[in-house]
C-alpha atoms as a PDB file:
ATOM      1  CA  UNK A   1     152.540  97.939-116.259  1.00  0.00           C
ATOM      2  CA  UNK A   2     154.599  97.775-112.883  1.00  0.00           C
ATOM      3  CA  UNK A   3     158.247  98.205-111.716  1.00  0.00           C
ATOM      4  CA  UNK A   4     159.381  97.712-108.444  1.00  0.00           C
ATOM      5  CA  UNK A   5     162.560  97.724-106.867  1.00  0.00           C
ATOM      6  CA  UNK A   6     163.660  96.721-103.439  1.00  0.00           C
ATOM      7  CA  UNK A   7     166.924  97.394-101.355  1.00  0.00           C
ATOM      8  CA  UNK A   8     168.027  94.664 -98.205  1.00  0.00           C
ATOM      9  CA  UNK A   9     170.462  96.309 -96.413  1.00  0.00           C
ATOM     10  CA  UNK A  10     171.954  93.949 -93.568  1.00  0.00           C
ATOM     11  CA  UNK A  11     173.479  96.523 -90.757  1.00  0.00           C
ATOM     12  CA  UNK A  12     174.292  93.497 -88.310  1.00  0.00           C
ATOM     13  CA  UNK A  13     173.615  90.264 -86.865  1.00  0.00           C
ATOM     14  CA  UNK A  14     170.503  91.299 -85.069  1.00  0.00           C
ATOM     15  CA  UNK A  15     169.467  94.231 -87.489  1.00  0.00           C
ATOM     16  CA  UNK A  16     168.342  94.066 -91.015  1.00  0.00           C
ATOM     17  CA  UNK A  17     165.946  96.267 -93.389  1.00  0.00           C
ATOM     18  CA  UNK A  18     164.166  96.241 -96.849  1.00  0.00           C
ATOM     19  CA  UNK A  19     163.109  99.523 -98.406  1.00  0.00           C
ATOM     20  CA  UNK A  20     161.312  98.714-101.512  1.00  0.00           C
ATOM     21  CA  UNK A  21     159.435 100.944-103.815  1.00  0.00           C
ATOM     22  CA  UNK A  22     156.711 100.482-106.971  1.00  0.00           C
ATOM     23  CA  UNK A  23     155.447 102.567-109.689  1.00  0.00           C
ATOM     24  CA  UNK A  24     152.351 101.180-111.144  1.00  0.00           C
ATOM     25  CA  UNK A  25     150.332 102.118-114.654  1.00  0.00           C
ATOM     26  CA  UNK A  26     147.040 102.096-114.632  1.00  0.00           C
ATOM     27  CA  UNK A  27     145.518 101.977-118.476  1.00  0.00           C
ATOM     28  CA  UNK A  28     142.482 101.946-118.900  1.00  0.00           C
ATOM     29  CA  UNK A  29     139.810 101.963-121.803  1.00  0.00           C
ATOM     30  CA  UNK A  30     135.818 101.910-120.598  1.00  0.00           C
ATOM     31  CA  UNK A  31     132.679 102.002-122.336  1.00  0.00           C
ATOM     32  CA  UNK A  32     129.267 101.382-120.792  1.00  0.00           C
ATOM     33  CA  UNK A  33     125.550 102.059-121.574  1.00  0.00           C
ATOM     34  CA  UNK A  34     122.645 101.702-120.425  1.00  0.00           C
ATOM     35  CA  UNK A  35     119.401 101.233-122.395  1.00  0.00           C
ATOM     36  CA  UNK A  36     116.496 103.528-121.386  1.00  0.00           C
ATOM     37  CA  UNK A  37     112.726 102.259-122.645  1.00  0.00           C
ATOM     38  CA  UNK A  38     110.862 105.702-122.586  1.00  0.00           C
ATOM     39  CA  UNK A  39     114.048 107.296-124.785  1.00  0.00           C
ATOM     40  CA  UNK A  40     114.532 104.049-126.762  1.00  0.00           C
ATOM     41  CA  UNK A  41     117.958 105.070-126.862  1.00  0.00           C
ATOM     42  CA  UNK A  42     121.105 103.965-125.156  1.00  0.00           C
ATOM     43  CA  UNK A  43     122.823 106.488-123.088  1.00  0.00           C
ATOM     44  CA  UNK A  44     125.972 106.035-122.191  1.00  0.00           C
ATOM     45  CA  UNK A  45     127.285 106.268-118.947  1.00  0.00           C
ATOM     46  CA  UNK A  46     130.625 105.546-118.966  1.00  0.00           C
ATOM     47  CA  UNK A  47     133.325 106.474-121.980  1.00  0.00           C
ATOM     48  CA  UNK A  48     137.231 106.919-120.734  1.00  0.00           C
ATOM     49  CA  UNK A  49     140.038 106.094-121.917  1.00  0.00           C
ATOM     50  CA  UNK A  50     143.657 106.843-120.573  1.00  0.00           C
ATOM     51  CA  UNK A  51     146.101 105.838-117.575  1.00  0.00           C
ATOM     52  CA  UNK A  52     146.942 106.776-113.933  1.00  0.00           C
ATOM     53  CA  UNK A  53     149.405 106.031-111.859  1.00  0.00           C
ATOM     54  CA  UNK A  54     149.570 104.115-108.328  1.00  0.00           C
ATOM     55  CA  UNK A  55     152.858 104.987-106.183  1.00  0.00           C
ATOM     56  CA  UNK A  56     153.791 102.887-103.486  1.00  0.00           C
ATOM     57  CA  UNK A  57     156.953 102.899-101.152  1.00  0.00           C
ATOM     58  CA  UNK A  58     157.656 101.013 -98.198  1.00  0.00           C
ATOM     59  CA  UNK A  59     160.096 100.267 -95.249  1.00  0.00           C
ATOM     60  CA  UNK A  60     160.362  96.775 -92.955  1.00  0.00           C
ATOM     61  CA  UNK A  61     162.663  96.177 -90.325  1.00  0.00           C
ATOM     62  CA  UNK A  62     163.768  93.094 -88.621  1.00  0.00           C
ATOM     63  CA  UNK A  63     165.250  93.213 -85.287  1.00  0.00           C
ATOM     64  CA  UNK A  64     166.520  90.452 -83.002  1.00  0.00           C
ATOM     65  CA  UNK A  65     165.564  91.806 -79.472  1.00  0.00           C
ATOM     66  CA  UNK A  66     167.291  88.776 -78.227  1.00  0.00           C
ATOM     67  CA  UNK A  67     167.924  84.818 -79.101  1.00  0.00           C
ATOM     68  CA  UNK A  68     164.044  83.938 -78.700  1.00  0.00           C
ATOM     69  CA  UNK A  69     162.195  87.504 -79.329  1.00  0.00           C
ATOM     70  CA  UNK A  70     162.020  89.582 -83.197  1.00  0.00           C
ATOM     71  CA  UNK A  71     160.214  92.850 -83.558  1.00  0.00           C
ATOM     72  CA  UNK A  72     159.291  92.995 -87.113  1.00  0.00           C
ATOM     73  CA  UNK A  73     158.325  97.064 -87.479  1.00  0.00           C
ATOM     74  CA  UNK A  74     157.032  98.588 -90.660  1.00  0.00           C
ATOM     75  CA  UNK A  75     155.429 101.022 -92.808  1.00  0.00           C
ATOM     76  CA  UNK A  76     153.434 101.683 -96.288  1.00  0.00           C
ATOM     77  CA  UNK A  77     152.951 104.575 -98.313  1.00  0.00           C
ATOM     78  CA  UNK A  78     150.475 104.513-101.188  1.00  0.00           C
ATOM     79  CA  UNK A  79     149.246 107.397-103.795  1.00  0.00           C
ATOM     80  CA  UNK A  80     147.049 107.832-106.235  1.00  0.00           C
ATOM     81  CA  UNK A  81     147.500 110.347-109.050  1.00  0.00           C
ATOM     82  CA  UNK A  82     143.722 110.595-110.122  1.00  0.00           C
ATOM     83  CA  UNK A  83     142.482 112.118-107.044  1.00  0.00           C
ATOM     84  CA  UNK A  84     145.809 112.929-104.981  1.00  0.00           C
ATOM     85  CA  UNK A  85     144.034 110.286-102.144  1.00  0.00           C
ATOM     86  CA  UNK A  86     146.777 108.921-100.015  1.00  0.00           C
ATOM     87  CA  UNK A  87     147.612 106.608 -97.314  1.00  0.00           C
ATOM     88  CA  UNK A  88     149.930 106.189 -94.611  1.00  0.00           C
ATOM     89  CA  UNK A  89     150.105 102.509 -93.165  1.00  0.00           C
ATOM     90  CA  UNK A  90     152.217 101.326 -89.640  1.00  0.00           C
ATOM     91  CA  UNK A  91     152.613  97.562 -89.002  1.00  0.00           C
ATOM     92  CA  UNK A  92     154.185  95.778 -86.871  1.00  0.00           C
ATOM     93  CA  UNK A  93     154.767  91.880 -85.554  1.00  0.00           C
ATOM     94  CA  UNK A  94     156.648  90.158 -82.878  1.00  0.00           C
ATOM     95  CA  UNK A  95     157.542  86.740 -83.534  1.00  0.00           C
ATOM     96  CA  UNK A  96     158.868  84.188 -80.274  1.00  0.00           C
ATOM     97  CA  UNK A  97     161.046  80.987 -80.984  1.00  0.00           C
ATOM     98  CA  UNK A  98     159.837  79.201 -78.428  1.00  0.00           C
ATOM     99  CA  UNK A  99     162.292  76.190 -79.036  1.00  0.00           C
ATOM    100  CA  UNK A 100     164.368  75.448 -82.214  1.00  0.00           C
ATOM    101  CA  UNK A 101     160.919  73.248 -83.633  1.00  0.00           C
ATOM    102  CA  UNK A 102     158.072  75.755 -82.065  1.00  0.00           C
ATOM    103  CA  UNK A 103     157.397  79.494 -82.527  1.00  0.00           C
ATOM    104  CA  UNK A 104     154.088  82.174 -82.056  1.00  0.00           C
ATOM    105  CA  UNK A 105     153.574  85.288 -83.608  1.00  0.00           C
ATOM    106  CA  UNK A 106     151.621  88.724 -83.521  1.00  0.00           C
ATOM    107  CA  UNK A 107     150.902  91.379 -85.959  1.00  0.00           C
ATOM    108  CA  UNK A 108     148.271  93.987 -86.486  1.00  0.00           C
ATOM    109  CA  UNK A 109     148.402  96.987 -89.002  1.00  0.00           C
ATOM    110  CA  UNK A 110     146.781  99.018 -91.341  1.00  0.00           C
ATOM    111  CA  UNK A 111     146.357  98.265 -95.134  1.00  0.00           C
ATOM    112  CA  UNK A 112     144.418  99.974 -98.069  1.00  0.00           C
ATOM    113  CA  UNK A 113     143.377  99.430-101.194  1.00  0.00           C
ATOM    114  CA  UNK A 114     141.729 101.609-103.966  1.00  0.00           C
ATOM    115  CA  UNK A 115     138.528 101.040-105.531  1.00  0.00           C
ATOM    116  CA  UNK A 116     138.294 100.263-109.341  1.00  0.00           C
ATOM    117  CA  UNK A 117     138.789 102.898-112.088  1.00  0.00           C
ATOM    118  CA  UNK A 118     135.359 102.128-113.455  1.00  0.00           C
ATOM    119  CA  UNK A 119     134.082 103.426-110.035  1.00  0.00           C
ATOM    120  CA  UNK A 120     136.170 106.713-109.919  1.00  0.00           C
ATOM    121  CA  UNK A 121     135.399 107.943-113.132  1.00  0.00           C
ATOM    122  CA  UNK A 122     131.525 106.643-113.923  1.00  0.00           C
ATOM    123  CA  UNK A 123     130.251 109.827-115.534  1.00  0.00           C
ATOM    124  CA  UNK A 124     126.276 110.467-114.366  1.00  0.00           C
ATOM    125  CA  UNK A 125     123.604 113.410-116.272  1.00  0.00           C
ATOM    126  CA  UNK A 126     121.242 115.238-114.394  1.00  0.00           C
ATOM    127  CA  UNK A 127     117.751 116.623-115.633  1.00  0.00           C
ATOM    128  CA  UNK A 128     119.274 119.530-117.237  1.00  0.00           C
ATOM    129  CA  UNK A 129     121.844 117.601-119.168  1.00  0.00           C
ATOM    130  CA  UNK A 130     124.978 118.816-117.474  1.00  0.00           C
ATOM    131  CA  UNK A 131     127.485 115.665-117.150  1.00  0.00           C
ATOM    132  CA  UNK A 132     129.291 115.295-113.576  1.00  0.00           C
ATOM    133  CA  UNK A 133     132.128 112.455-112.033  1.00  0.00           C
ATOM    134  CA  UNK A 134     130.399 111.765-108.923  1.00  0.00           C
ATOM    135  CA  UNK A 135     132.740 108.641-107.066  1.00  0.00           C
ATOM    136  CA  UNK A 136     136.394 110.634-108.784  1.00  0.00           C
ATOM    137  CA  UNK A 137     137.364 111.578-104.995  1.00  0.00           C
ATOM    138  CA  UNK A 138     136.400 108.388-103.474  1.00  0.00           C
ATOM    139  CA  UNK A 139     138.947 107.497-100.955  1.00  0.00           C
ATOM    140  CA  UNK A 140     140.701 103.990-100.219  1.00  0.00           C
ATOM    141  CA  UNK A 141     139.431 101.133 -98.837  1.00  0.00           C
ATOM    142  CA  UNK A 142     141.139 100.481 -95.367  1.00  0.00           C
ATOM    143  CA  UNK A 143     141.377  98.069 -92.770  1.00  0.00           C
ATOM    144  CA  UNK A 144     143.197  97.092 -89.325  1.00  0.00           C
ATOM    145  CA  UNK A 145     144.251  93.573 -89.767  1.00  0.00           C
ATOM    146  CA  UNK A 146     144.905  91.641 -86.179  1.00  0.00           C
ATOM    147  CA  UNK A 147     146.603  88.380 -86.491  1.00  0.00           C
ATOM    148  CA  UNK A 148     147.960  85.515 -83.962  1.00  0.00           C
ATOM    149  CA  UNK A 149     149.781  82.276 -85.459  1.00  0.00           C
ATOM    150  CA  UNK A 150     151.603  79.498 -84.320  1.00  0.00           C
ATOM    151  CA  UNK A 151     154.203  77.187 -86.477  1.00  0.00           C
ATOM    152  CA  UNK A 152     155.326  74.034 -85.745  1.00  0.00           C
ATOM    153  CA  UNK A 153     158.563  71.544 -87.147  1.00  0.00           C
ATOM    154  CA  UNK A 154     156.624  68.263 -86.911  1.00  0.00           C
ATOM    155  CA  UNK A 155     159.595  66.520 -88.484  1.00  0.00           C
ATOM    156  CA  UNK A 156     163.456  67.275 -90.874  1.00  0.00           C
ATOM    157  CA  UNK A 157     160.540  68.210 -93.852  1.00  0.00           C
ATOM    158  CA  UNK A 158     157.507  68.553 -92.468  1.00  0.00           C
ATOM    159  CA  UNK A 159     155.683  71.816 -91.171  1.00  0.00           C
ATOM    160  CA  UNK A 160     152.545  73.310 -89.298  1.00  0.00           C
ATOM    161  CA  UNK A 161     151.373  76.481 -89.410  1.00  0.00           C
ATOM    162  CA  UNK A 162     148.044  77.951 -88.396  1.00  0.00           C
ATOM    163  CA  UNK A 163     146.819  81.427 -88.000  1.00  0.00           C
ATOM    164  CA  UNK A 164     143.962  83.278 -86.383  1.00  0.00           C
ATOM    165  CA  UNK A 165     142.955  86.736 -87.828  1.00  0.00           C
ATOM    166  CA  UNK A 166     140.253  89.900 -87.517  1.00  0.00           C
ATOM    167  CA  UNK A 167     140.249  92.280 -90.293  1.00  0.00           C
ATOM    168  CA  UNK A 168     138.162  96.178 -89.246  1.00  0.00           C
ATOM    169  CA  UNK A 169     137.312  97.613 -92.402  1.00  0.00           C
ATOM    170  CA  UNK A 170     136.344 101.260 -92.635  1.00  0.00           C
ATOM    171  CA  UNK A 171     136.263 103.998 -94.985  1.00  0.00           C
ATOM    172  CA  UNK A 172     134.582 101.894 -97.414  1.00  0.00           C
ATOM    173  CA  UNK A 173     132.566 103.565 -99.714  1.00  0.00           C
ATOM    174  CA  UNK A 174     128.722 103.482 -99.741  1.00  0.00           C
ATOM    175  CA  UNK A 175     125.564 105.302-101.326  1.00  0.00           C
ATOM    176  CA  UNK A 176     124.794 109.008 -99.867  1.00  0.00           C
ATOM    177  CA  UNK A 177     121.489 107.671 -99.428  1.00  0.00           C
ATOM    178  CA  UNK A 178     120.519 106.921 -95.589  1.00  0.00           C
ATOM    179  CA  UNK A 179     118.110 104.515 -96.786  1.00  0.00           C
ATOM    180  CA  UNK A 180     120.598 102.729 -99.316  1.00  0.00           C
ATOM    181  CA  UNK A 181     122.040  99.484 -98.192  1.00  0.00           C
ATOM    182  CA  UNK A 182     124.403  99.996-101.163  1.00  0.00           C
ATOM    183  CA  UNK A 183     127.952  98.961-100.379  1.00  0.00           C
ATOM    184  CA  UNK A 184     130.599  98.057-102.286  1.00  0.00           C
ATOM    185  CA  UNK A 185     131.923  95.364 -99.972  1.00  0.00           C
ATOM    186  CA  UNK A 186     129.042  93.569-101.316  1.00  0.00           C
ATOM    187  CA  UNK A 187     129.109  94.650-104.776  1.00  0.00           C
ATOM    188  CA  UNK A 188     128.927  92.825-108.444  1.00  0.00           C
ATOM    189  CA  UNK A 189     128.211  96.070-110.276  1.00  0.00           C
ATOM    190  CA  UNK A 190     131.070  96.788-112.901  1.00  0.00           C
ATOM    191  CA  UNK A 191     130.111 100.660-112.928  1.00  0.00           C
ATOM    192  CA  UNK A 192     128.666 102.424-110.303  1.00  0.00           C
ATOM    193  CA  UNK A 193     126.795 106.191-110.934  1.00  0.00           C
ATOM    194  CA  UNK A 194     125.445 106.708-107.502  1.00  0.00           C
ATOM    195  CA  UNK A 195     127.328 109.065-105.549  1.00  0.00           C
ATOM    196  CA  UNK A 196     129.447 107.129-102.649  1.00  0.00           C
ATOM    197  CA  UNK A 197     131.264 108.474 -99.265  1.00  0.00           C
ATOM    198  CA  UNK A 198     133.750 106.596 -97.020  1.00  0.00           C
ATOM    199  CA  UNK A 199     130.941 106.116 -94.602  1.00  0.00           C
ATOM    200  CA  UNK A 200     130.841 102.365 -94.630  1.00  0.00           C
ATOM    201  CA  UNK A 201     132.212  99.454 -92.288  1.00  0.00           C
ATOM    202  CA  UNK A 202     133.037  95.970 -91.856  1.00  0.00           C
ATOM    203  CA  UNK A 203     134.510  92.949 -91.105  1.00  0.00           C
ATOM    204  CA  UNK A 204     136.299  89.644 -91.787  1.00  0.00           C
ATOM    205  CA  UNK A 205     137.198  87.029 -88.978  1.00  0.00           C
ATOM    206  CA  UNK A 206     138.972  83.270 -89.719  1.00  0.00           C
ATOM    207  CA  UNK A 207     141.494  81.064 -89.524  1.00  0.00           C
ATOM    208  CA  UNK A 208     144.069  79.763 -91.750  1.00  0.00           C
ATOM    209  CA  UNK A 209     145.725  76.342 -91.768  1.00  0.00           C
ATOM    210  CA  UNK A 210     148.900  74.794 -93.870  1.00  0.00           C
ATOM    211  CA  UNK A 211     150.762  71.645 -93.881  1.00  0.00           C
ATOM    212  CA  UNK A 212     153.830  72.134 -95.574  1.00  0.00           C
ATOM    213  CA  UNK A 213     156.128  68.831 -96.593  1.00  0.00           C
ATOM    214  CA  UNK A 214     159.791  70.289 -98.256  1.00  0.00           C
ATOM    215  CA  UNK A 215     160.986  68.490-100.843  1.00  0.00           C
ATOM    216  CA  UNK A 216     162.734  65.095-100.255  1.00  0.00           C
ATOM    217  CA  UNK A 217     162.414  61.481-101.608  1.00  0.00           C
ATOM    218  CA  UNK A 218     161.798  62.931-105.068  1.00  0.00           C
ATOM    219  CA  UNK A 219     157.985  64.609-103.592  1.00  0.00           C
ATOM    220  CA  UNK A 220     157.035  67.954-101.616  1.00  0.00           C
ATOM    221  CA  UNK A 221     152.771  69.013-101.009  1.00  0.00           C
ATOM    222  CA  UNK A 222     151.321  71.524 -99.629  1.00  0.00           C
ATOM    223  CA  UNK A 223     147.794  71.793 -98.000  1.00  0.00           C
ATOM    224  CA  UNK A 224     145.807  74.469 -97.227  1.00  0.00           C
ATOM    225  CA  UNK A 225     142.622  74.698 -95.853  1.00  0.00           C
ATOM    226  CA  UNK A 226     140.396  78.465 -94.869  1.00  0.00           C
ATOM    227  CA  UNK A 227     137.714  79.126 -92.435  1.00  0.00           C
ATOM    228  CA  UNK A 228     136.160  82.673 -92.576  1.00  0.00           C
ATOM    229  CA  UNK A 229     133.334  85.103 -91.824  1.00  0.00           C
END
């Protein structure tokens, strides 16, 4: 369950902002086993049930340097109540109207995103019995995104917009193991017992393309099309 509310405050022709805020509940209710031949039992691995919460707050500006030139600063806050991990994310973009039909773009910041509950609160039993919550103070997921993009009026109702990004991903969590290729950029496992650090990186490169027809003569499309690494 989410709320969110946002507040646009316009201070003047060339200044405007949006704070914005959202409280998010987590519930949650997981059971997982798995079978062990030498026991012939199941043991369970995984039995939770409950909520958390996921704060987030946020502030962007837009300001007009001049007629052709918009700095478009930022920033993100996000919390998590299971493990008190937090982030703090700057952004920022400049955006040049090159004519009234042509304009180019920059942006670059930070962005984060937490893992899934299954993953924080996995339960794991040594030799001796004795139960432990390996992965509960895993931290977030983060990333520096870099982006340049151009847009285009071809005509009255029709558009062109392409982009070119790089994502650098860090802090992403991986097996303690030095031998372990484990990762879970690369994961399909819905519950993971081995214990993780923020150890891990990575990366995402591509481009982005839409076509963009508004509506008139009784139609409207848009077309998309995504090349990545």
């Amino acid at each position: 369950m989410r709320a969110s509310s946002t507040i646009n405050t316009k201070f003047n022709s060339r200044l405007s902002v949006i704070n914005g805020a959202t409280y998010s509940l987590l519930m949650f209710d997981l059971h997982e086993g798995i079978y062990n031949d030498a026991q012939a039992k199941m043991n369970e691995i995984l039995k939770n049930n409950g909520s958390e919460i996921l704060y987030q707050v946020f502030s962007a500006w837009k300001y007009r340097l001049n007629n052709k030139l918009t700095f478009l600063p930022g920033m993100h806050v996000m919390y998590l109540q299971l493990n008190g991990r937090y982030s703090i994310e700057p952004r920022a973009g400049f955006r040049w109207d090159i004519n009234s039909k042509q304009s180019l773009n920059i942006g670059f910041g930070m962005h984060s995103r937490m893992e899934s509950i299954s993953t924080y609160l996995a339960e794991t039993t040594n030799d001796e019995g004795v139960k432990s919550i390996p992965n509960k103070n895993t931290d977030f997921v983060r990333a520096m995104h870099y982006v340049i993009g151009y847009s285009r009026e071809l005509s009255r109702f029709l558009s062109f917009k392409t982009e070119v990004y790089y994502q650098d991903l860090y802090n992403i969590p991986v097996e303690r193991d030095q031998l372990s290729a484990f990762s879970t950029l690369n994961s399909s496992e819905g519950i993971i017992t081995t214990p993780l650090n923020n150890k891990g990186t990575g990366f995402n490169y591509g481009t982005e393309i839409t076509l963009e027809k508004r509506f008139s003569s009784n139609y409207y499309f848009l077309a998309t099309a995504s090349i990545f690494e």
